[in-house]
N, C-alpha and C. Protein backbone atom coordinates (compact mmCIF):
# COMPACT_ATOMS: atom_id res chain seq x y z
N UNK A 1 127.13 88.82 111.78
CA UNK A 1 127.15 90.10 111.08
C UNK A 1 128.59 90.61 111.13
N UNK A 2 129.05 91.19 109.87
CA UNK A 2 130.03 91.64 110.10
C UNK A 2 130.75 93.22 110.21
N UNK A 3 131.74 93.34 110.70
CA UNK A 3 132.00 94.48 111.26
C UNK A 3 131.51 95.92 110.74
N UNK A 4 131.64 95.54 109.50
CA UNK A 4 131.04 96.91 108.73
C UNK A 4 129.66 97.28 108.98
N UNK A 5 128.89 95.84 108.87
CA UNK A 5 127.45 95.97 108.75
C UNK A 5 127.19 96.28 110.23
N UNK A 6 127.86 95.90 110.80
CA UNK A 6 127.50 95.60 113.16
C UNK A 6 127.19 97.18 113.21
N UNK A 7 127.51 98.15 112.51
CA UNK A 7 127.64 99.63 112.86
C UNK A 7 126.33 100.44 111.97
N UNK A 8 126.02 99.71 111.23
CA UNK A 8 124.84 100.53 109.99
C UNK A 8 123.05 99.82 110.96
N UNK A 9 122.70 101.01 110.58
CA UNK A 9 121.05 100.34 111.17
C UNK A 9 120.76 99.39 110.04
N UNK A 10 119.50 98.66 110.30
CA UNK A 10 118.84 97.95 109.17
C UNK A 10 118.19 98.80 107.85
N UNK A 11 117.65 100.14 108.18
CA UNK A 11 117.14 101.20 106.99
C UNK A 11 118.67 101.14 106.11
N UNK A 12 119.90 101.21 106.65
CA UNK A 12 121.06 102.06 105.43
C UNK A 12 121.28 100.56 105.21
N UNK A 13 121.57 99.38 105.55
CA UNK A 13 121.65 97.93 105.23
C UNK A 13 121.08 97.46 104.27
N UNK A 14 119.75 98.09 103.61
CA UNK A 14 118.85 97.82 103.20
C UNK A 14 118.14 99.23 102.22
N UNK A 15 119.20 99.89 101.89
CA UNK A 15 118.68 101.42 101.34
C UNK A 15 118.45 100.98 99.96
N UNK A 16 119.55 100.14 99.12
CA UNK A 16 119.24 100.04 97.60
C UNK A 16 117.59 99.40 97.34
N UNK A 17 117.22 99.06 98.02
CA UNK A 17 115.46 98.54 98.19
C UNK A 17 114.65 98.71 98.70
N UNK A 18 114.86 99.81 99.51
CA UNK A 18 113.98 100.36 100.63
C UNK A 18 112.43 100.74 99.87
N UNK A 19 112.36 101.65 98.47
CA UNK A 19 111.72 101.97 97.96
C UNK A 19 110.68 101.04 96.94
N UNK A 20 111.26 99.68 96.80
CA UNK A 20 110.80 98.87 95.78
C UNK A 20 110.14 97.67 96.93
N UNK A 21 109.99 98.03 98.27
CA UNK A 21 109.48 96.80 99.30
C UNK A 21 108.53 97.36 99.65
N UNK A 22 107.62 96.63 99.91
CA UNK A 22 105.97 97.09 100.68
C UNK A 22 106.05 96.55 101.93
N UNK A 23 106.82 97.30 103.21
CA UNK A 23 107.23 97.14 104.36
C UNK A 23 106.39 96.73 104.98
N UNK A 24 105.02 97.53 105.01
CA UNK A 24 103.54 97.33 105.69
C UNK A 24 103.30 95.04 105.46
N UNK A 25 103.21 95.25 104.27
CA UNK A 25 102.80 94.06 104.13
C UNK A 25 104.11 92.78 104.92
N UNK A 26 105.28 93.22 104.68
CA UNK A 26 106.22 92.18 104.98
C UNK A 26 106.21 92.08 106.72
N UNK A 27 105.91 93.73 107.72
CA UNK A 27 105.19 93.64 109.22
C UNK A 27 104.46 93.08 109.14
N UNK A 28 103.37 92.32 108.70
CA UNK A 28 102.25 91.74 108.72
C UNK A 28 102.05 90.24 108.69
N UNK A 29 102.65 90.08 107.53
CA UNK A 29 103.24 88.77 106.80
C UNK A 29 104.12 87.89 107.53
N UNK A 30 104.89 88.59 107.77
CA UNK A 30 106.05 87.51 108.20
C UNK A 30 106.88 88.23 110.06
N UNK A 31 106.29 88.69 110.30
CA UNK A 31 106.22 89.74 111.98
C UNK A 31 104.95 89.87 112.63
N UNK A 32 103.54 89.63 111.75
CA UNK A 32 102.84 90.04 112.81
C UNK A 32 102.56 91.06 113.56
N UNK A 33 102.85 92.32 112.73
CA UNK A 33 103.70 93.39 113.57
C UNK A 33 102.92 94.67 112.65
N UNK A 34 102.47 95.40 113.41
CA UNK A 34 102.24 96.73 112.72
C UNK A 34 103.20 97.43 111.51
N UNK A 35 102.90 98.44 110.66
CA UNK A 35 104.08 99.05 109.80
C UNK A 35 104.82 100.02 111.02
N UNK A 36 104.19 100.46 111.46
CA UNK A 36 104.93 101.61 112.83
C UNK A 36 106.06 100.50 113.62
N UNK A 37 105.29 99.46 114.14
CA UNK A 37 106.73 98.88 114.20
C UNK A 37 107.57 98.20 113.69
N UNK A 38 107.28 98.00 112.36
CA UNK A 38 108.74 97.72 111.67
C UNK A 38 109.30 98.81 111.13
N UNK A 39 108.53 100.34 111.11
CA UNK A 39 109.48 101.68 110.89
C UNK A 39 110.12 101.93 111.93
N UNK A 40 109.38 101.65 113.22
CA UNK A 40 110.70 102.30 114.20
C UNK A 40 111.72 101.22 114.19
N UNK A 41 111.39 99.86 113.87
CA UNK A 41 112.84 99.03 114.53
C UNK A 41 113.72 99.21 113.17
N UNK A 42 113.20 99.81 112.08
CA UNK A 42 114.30 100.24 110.41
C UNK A 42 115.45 101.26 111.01
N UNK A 43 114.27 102.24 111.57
CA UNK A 43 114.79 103.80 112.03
C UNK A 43 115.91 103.64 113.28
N UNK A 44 115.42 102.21 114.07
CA UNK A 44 116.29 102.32 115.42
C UNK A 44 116.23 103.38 116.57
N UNK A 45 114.20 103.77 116.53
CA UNK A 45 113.97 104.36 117.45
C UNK A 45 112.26 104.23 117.67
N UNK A 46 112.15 103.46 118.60
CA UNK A 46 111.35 102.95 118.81
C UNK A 46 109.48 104.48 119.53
N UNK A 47 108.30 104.01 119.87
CA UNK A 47 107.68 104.98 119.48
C UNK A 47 108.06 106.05 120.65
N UNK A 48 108.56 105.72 121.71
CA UNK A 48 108.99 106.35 122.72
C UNK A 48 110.07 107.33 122.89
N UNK A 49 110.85 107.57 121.35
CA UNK A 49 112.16 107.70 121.31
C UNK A 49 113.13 107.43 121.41
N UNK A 50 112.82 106.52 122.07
CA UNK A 50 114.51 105.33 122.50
C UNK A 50 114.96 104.29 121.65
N UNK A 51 116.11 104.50 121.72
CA UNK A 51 116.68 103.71 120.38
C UNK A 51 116.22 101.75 120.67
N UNK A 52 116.49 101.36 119.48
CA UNK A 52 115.76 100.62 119.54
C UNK A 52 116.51 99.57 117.94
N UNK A 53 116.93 97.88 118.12
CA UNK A 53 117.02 97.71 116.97
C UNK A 53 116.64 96.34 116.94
N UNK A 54 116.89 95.57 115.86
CA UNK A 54 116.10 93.94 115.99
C UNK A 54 117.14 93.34 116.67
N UNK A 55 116.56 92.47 117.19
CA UNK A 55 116.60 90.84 117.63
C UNK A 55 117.36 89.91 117.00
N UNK A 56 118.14 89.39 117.35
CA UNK A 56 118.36 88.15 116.68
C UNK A 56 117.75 87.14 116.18
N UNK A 57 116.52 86.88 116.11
CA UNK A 57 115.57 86.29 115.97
C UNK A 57 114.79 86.98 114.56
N UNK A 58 114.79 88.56 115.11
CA UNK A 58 113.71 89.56 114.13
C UNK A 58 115.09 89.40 112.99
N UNK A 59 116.02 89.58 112.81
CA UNK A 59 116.95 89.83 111.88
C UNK A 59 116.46 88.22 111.23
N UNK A 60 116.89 87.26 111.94
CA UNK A 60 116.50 85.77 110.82
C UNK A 60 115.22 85.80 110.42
N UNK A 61 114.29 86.24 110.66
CA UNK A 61 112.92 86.74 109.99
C UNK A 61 112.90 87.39 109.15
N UNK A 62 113.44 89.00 109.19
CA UNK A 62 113.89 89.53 108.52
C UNK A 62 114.22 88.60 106.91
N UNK A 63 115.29 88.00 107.33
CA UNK A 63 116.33 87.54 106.16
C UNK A 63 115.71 86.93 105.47
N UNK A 64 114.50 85.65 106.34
CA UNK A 64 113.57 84.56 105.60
C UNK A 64 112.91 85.76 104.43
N UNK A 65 112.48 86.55 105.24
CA UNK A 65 111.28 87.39 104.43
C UNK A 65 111.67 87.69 102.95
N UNK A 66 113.07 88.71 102.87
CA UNK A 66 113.61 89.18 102.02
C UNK A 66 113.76 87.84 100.82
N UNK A 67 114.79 86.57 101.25
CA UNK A 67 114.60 85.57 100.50
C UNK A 67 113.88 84.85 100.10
N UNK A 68 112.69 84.39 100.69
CA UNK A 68 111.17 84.67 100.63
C UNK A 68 110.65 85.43 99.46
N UNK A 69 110.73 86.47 99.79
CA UNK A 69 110.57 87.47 98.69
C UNK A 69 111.45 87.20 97.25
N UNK A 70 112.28 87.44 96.98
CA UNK A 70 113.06 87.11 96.07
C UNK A 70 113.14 85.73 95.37
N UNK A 71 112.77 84.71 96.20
CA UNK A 71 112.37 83.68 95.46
C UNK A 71 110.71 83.81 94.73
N UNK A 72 109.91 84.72 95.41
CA UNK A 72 108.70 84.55 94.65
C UNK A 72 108.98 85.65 93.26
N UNK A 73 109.39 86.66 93.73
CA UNK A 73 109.68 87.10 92.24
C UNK A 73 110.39 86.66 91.14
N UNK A 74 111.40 85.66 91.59
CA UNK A 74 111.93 85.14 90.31
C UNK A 74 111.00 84.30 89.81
N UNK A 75 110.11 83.39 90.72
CA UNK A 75 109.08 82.50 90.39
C UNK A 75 108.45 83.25 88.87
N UNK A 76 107.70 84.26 89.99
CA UNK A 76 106.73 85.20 88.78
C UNK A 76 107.60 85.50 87.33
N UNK A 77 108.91 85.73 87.45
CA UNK A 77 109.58 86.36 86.10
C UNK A 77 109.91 85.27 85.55
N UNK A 78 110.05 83.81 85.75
CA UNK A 78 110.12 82.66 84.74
C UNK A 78 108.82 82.48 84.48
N UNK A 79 107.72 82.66 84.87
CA UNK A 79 107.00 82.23 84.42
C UNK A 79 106.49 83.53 83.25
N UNK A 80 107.20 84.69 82.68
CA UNK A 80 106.69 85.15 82.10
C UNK A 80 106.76 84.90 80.58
């Protein structure tokens, strides 16, 4: 990650799409993971209040997901 990004949570990393992703489903899908906790680890405050951010591991999940994602929608839009 680089320096710019090392300082931004994953919510502002990720703001131009925040609104067009169904978060619930991608915790589920590809985390295993409640929507509460993939809002607190977005927010970087986990349910206790304490800050809180991904993993090195949750970030390459993360990334699969998103590209993941993006490959199925282009799928769907050639095939239209």
């Amino acid at each position: 990650m680089n320096t710019q990004t090392k300082n931004q949570s994953m919510k502002e990393l990720m703001w131009d799409i925040i609104v067009d992703i169904s978060w619930a489903n991608i915790s589920t899908k590809y985390f295993g993971k409640s929507r509460s906790w993939l809002s607190q680890k977005m927010n970087g405050i986990d349910g206790n209040g304490l800050p809180t951010e991904f993993t090195e591991d949750e970030k390459e999940k993360m990334k699969f997901a998103l590209n993941d994602l993006a490959d199925r929608i282009k799928a769907c839009a050639d095939n239209l």
